[in-house]
N, C-alpha and C. Protein backbone atom coordinates (compact mmCIF):
# COMPACT_ATOMS: atom_id res chain seq x y z
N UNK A 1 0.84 -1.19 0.00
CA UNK A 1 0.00 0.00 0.00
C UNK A 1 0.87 1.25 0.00
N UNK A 2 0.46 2.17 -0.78
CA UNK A 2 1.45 3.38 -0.58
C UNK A 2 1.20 4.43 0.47
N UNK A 3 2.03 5.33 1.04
CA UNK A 3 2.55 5.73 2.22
C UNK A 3 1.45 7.27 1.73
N UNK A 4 1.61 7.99 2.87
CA UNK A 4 1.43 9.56 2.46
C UNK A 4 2.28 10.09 1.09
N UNK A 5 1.47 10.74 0.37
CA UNK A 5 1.85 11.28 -0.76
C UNK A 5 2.23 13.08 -0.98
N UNK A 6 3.35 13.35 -1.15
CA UNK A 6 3.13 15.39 -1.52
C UNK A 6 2.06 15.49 -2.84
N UNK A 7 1.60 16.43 -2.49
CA UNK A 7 0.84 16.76 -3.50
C UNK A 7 1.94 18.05 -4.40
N UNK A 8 1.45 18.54 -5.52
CA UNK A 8 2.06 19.07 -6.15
C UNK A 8 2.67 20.29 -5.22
N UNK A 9 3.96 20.55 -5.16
CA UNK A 9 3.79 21.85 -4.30
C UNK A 9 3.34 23.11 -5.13
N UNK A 10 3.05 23.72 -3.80
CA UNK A 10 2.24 24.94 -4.06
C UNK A 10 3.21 25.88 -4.60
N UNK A 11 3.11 27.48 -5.10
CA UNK A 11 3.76 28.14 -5.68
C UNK A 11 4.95 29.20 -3.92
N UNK A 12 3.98 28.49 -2.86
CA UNK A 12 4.85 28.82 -1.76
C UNK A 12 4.20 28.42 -0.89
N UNK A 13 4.98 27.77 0.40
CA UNK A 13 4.69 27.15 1.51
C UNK A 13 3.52 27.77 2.13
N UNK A 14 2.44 26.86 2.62
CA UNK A 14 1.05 27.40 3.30
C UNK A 14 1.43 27.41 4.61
N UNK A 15 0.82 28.22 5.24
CA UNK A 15 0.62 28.33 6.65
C UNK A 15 -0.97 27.85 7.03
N UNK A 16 -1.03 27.26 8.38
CA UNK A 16 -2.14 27.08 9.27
C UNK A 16 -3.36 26.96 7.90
N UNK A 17 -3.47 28.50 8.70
CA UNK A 17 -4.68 29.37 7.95
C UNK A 17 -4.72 28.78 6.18
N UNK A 18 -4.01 29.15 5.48
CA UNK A 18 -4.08 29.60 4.27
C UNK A 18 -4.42 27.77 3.74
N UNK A 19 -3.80 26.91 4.55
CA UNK A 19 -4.10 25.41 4.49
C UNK A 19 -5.55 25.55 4.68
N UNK A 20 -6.14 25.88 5.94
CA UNK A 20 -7.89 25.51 6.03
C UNK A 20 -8.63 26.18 5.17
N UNK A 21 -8.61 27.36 4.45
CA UNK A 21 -8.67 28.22 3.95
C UNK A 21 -8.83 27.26 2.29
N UNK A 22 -7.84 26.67 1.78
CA UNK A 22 -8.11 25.73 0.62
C UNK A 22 -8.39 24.51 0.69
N UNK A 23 -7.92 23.79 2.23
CA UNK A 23 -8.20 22.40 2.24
C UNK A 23 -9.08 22.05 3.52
N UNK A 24 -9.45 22.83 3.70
CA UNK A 24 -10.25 22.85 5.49
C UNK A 24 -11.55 21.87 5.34
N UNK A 25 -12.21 21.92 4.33
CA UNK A 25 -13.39 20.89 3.63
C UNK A 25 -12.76 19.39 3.23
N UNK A 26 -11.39 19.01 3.27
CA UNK A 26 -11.23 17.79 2.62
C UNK A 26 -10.77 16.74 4.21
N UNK A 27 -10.62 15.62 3.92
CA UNK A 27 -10.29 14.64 4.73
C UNK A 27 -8.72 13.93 4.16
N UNK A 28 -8.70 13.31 5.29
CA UNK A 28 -6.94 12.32 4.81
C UNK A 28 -5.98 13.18 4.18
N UNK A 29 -5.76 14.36 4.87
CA UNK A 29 -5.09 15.54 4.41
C UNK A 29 -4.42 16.38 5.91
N UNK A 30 -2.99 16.15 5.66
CA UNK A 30 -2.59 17.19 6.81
C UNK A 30 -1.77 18.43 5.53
N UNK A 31 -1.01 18.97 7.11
CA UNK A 31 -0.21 20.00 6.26
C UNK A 31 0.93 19.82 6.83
N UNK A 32 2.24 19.57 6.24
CA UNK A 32 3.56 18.96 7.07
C UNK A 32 4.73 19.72 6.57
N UNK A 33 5.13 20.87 7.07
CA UNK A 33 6.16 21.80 6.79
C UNK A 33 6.00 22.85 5.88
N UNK A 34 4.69 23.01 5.60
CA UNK A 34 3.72 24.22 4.44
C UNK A 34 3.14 23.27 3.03
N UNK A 35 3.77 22.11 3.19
CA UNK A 35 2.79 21.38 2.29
C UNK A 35 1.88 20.37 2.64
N UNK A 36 1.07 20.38 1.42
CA UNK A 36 -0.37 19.36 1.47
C UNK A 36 0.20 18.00 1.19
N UNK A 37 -0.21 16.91 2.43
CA UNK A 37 0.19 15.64 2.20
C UNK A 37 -1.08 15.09 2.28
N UNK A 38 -1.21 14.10 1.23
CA UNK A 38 -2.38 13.14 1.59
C UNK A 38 -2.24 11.61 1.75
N UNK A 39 -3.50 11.46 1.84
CA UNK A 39 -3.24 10.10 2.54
C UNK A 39 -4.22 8.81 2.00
N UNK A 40 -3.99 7.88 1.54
CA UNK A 40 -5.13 6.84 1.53
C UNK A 40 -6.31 7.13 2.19
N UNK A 41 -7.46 6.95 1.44
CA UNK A 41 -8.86 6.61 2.55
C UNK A 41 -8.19 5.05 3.17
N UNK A 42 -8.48 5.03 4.46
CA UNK A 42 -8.13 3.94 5.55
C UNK A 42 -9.43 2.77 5.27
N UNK A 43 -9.35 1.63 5.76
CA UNK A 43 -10.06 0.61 5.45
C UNK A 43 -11.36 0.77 6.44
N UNK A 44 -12.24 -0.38 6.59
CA UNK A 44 -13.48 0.14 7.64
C UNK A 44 -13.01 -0.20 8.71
N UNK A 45 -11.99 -1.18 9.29
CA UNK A 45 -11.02 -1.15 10.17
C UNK A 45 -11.07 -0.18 10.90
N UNK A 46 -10.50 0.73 9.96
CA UNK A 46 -9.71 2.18 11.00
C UNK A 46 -11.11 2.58 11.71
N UNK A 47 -12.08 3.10 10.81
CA UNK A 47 -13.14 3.75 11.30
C UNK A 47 -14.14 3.28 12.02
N UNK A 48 -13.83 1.77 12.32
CA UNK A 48 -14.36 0.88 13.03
C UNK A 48 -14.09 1.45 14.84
N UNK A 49 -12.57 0.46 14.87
CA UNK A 49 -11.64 1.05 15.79
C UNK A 49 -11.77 2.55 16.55
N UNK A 50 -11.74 3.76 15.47
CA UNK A 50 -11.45 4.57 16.23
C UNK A 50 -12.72 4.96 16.62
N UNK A 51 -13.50 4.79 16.06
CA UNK A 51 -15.06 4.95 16.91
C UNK A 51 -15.14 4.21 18.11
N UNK A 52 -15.13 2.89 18.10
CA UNK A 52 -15.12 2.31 19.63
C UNK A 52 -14.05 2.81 20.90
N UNK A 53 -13.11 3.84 20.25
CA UNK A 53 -12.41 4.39 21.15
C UNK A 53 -13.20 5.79 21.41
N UNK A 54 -13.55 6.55 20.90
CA UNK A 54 -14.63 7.87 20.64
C UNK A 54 -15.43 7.56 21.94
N UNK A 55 -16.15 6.76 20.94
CA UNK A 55 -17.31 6.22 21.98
C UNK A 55 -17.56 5.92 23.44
N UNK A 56 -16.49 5.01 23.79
CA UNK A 56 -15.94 5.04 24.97
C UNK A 56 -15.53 6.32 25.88
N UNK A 57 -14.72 6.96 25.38
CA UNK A 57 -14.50 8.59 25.89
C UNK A 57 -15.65 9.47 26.08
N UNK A 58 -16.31 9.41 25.26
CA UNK A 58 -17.25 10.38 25.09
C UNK A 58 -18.12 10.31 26.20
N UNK A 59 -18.57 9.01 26.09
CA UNK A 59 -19.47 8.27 27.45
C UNK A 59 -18.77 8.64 28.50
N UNK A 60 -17.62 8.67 28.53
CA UNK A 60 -16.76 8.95 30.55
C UNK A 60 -16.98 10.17 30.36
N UNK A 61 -16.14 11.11 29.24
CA UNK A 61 -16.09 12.59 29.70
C UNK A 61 -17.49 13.21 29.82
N UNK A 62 -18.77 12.56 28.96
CA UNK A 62 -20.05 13.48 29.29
C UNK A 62 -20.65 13.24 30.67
N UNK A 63 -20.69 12.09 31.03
CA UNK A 63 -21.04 11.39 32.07
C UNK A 63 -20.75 12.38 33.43
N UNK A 64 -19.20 12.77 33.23
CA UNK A 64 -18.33 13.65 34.54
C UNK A 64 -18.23 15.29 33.63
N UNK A 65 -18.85 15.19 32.57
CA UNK A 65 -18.57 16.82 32.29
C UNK A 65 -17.38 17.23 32.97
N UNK A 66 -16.44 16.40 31.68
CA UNK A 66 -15.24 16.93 31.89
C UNK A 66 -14.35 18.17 30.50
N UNK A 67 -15.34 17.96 29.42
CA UNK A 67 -14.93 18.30 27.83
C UNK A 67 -15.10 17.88 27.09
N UNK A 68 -14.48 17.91 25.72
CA UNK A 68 -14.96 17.81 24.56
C UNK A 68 -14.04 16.85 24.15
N UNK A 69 -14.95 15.84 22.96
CA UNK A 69 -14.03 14.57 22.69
C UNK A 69 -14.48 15.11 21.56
N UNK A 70 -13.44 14.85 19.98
CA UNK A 70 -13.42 15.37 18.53
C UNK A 70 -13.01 14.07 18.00
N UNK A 71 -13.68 13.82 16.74
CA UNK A 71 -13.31 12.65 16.32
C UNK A 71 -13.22 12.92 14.41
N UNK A 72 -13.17 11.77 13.85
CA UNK A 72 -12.90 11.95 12.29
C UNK A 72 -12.17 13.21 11.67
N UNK A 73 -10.67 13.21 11.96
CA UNK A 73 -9.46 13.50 11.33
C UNK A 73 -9.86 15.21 11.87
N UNK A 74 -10.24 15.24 12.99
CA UNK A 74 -10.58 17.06 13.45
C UNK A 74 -8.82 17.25 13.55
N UNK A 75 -8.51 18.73 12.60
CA UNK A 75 -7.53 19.18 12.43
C UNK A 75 -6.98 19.99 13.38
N UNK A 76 -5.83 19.80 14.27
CA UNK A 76 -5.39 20.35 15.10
C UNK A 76 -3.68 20.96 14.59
N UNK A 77 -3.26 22.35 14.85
CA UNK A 77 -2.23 23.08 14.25
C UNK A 77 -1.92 22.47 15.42
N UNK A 78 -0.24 21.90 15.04
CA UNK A 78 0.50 21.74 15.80
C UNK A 78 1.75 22.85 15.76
N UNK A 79 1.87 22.92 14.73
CA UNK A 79 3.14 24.16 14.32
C UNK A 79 2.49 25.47 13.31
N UNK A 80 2.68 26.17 13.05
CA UNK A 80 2.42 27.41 12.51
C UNK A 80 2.05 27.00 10.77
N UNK A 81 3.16 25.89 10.48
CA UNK A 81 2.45 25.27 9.26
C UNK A 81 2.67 24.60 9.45
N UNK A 82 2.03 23.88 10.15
CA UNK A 82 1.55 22.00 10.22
C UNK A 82 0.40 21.79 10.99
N UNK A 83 -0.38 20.93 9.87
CA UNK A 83 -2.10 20.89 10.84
C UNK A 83 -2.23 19.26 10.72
N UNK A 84 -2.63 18.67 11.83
CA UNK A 84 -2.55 17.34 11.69
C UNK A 84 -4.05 16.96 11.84
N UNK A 85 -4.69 15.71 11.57
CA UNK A 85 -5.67 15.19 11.37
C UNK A 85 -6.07 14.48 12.36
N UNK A 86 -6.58 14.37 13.58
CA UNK A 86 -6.61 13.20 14.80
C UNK A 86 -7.65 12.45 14.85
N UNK A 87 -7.95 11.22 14.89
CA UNK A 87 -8.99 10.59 14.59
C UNK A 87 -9.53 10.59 15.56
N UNK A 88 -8.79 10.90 17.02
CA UNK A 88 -9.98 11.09 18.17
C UNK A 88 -9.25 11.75 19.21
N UNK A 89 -9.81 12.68 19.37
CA UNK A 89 -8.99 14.25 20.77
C UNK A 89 -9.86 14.20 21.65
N UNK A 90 -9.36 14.60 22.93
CA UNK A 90 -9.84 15.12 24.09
C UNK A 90 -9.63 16.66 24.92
N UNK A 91 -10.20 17.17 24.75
CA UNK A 91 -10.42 18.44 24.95
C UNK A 91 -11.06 19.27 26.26
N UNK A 92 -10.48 19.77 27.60
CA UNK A 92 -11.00 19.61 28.21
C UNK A 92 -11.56 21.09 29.06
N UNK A 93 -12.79 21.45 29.46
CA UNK A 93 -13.58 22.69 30.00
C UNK A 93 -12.66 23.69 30.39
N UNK A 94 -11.44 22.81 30.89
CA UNK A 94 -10.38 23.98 31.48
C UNK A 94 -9.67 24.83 30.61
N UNK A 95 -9.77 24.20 28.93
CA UNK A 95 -8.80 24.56 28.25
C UNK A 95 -9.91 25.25 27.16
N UNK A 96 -11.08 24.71 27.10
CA UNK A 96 -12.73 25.73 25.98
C UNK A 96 -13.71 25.10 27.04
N UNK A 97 -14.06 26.65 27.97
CA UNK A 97 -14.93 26.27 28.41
C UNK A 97 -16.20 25.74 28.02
N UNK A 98 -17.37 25.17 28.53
CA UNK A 98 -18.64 24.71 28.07
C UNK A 98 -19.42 25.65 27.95
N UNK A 99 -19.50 26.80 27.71
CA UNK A 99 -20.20 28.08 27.50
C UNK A 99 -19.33 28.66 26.16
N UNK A 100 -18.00 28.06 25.59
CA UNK A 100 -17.81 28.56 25.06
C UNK A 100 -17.83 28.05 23.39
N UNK A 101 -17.79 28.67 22.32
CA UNK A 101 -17.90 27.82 20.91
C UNK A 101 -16.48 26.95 20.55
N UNK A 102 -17.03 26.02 20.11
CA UNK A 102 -16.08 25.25 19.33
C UNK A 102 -15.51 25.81 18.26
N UNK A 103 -14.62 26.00 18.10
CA UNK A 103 -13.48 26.80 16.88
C UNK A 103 -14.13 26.00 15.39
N UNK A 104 -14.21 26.95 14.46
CA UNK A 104 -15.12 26.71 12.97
C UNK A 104 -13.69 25.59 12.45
N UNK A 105 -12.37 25.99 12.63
CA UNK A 105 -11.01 25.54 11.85
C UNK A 105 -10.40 24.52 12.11
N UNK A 106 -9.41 25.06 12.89
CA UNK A 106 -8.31 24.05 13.99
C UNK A 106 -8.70 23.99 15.46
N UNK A 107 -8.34 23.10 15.80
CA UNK A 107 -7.69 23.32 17.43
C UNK A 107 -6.19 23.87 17.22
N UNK A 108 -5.81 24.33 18.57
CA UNK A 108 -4.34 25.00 18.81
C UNK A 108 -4.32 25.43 20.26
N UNK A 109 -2.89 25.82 20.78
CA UNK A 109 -2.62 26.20 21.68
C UNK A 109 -3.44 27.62 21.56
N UNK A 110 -4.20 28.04 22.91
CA UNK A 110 -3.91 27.59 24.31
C UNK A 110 -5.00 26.17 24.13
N UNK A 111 -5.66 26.05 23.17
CA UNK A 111 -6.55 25.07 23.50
C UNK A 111 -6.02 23.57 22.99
N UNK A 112 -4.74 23.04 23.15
CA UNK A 112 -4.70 21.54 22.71
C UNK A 112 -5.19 20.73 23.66
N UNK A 113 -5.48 19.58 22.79
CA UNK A 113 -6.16 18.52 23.42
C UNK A 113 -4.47 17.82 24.43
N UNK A 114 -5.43 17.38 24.93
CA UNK A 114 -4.45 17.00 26.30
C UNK A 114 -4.37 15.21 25.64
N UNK A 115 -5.49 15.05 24.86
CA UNK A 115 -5.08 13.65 24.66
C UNK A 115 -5.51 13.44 23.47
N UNK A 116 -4.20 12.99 22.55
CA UNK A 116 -4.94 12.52 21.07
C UNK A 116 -4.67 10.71 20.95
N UNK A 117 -5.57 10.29 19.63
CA UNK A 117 -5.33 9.11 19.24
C UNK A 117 -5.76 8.64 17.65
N UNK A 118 -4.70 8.10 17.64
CA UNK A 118 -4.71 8.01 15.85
C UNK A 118 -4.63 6.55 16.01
N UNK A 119 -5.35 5.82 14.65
CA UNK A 119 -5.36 4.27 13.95
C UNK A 119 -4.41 4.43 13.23
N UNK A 120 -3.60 3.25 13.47
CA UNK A 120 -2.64 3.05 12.43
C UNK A 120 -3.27 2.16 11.00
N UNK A 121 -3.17 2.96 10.00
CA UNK A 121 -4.26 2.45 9.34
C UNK A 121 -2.77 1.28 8.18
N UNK A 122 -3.19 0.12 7.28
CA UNK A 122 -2.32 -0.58 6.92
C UNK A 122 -1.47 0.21 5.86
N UNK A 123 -1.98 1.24 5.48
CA UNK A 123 -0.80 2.31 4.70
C UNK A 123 0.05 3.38 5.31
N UNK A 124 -0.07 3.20 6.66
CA UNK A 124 0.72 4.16 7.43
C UNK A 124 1.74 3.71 7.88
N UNK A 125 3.30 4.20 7.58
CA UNK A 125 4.51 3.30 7.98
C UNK A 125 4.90 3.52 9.66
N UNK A 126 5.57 2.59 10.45
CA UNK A 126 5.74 3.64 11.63
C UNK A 126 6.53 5.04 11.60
N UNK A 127 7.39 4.77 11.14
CA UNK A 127 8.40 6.08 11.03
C UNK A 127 7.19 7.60 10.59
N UNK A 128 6.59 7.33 9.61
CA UNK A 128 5.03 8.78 9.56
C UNK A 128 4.10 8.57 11.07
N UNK A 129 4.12 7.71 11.77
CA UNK A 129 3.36 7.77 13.14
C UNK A 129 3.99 7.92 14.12
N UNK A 130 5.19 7.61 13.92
CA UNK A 130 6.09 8.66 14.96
C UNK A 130 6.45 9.94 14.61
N UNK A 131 6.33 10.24 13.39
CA UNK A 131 6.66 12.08 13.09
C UNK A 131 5.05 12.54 14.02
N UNK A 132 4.05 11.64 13.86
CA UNK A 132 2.84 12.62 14.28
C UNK A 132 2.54 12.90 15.26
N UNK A 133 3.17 10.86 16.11
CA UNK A 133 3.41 11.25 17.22
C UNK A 133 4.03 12.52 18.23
N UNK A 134 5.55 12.75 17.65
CA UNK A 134 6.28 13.54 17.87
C UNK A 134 5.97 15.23 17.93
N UNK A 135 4.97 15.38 17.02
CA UNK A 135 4.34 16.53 16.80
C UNK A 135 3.65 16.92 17.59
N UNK A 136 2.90 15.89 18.33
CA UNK A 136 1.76 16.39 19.03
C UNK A 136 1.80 16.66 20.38
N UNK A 137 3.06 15.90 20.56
CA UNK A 137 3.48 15.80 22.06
C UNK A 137 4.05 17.06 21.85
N UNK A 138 5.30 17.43 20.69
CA UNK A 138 5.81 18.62 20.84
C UNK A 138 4.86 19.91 21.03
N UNK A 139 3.61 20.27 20.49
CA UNK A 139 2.82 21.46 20.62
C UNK A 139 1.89 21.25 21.91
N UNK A 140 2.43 20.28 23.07
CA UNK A 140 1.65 20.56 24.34
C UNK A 140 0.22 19.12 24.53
N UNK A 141 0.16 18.19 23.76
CA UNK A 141 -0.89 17.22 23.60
C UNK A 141 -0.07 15.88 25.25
N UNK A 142 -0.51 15.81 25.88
CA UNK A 142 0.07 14.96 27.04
C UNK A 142 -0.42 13.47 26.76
N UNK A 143 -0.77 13.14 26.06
CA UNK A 143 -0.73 11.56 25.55
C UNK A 143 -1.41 11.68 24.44
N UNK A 144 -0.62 10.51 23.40
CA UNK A 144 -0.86 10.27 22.27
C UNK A 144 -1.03 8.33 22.21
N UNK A 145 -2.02 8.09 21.92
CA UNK A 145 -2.45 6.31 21.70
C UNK A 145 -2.21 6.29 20.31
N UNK A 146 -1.50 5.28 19.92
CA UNK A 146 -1.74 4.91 18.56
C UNK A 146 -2.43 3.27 18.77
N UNK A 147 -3.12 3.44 18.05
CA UNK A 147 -3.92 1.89 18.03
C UNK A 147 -3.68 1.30 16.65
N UNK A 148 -3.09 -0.08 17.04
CA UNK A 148 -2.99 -0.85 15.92
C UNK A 148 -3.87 -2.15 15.55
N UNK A 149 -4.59 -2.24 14.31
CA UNK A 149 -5.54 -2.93 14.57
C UNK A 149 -4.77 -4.41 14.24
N UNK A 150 -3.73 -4.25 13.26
CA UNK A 150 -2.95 -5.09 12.94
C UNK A 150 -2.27 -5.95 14.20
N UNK A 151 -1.98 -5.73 15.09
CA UNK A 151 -1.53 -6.27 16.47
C UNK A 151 -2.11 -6.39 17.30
N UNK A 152 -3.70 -5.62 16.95
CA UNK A 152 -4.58 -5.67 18.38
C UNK A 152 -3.79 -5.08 19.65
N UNK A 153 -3.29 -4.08 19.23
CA UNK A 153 -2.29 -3.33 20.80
C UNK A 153 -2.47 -1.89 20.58
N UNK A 154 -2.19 -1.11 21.85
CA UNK A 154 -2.23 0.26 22.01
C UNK A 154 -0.41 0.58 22.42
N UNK A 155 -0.24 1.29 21.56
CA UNK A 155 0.97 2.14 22.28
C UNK A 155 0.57 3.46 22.55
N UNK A 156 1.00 3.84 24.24
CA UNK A 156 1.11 5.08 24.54
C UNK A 156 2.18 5.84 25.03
N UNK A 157 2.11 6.98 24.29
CA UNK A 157 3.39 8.24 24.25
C UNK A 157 3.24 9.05 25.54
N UNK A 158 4.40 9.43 26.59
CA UNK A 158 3.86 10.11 27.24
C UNK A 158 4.13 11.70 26.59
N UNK A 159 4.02 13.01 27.29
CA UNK A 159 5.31 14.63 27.10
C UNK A 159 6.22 13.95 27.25
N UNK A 160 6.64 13.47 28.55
CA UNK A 160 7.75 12.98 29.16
C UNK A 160 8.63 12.10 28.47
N UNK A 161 8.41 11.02 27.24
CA UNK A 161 8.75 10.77 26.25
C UNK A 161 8.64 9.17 26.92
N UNK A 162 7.96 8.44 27.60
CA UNK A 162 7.74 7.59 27.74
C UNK A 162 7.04 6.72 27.02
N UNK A 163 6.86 5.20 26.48
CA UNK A 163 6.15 4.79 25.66
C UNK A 163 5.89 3.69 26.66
N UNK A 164 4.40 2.48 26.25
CA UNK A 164 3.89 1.70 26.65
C UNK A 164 3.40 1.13 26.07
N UNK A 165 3.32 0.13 25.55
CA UNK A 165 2.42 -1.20 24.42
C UNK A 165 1.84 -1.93 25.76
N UNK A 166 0.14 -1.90 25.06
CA UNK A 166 -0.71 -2.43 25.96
C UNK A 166 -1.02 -3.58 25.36
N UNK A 167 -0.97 -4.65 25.40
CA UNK A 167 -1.36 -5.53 24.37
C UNK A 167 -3.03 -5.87 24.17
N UNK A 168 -3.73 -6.89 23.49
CA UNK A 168 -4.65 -7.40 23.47
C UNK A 168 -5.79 -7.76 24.62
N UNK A 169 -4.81 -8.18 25.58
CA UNK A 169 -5.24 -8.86 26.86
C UNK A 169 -5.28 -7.92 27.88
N UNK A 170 -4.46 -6.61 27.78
CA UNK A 170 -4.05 -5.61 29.02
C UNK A 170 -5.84 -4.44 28.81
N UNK A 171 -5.50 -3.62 29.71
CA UNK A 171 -6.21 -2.66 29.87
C UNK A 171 -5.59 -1.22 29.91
N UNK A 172 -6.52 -0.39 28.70
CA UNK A 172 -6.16 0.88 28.67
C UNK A 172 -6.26 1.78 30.03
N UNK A 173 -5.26 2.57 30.71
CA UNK A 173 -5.73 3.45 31.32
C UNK A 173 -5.07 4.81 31.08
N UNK A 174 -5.88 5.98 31.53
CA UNK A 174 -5.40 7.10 31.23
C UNK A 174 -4.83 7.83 31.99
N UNK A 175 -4.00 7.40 33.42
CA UNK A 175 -4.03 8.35 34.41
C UNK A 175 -3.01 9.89 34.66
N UNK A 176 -2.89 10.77 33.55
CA UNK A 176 -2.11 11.35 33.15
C UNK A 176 -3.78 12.33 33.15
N UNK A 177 -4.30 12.00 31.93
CA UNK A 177 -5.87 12.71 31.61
C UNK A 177 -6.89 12.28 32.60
N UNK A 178 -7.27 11.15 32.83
CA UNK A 178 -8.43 10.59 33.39
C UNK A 178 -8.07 9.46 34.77
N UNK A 179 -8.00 9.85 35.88
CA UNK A 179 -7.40 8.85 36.83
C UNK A 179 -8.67 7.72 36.99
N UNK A 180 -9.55 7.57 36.69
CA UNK A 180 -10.54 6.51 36.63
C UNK A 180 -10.81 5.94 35.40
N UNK A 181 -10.15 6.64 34.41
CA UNK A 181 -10.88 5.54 33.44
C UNK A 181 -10.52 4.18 33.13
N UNK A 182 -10.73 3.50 32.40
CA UNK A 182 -10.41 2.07 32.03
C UNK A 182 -11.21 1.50 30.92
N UNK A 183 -10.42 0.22 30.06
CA UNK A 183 -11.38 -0.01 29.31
C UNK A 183 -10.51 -1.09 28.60
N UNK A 184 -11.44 -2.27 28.47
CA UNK A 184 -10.44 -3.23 27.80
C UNK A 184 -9.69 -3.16 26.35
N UNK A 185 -9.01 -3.28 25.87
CA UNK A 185 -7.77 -2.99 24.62
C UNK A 185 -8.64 -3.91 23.30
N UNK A 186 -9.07 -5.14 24.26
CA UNK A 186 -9.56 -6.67 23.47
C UNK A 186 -11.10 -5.78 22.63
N UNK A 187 -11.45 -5.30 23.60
CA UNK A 187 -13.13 -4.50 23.40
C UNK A 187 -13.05 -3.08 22.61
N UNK A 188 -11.89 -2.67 22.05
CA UNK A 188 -11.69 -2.03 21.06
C UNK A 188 -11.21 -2.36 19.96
N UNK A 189 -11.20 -3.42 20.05
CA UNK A 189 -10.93 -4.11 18.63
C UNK A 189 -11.41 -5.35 18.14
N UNK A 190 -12.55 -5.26 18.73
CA UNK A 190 -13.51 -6.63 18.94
C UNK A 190 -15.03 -6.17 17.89
């Protein structure tokens, strides 16, 4: 399967803005150093997966009104020109309050999600999921899950630069974001 692709470059590097601005309507599309990279549509796999992870969140954080969970590739600026695609963020009252609107564009500092998570979908190499990884942790995101459906495992990134493979059998927890949550690894990919 082939990897992320450049698209033609532009006549000069995009920023943030000028990216949502022409590509803010499309999907499987980041922006990675002022250019447009795209990406395979992912199999029903991915969108399988990252919904049962959504889902799950969504249910804890509404439950405790704690914030906002974003899902299907919501574009978050990590760098000034670079907007990445997250298949599922956590977003929390402290950082957009619940009185306040959800941004029409990106997320961004001051408002990053404290927790993202991306599917490794079968055209994504690791070395491109650790650049995204790397990204997200770098602009302030305090855990990043990558879920692989291919292994049935979760790896998690800490800031701190810590990693963790949860396997099949283990249990996700979040206690960095969420000191109660939990949820089996097997039951997200089941």
């Amino acid at each position: 399967m082939a990897t992320g692709t450049l698209a033609p470059p532009p006549t000069k590097l995009l920023t943030a803005d000028e990216f949502m601005e022409r590509h803010g309507d499309e999907s499987r599309v980041d922006l990675v150093d002022g250019h447009v990279v795209r990406y395979p549509m992912p199999f029903a796999e991915h969108g399988y997966v990252g919904n049962k992870l959504c889902v799950r969140l969504t249910v804890f954080v509404e439950d405790r009104k704690l914030g906002r969970v974003f899902n299907n590739d919501t574009f978050i600026r990590v760098k000034a020109n670079k907007v990445r695609g997250a298949d599922c963020a956590f977003l929390s009252y402290t950082k957009l309050p619940v009185e306040a609107e959800v941004p029409q564009t990106y997320l961004a500092a001051p408002m990053m999600p404290e927790l993202v998570a991306e599917v490794k979908s079968p055209s994504d190499s690791w070395p491109e999921v650790l650049v995204k990884v790397q990204d997200y942790l770098d602009a302030g995101v305090e855990v990043v899950l990558v879920l692989d459906p291919a292994t049935k495992s979760i790896k998690r990134y800490h800031a701190e630069g810590e990693i963790e493979t949860i396997p099949e059998s283990g249990t996700l927890t979040l206690p960095e974001v969420f000191p109660d949550f939990s949820c089996s690894v097997a039951g997200l990919f089941a």
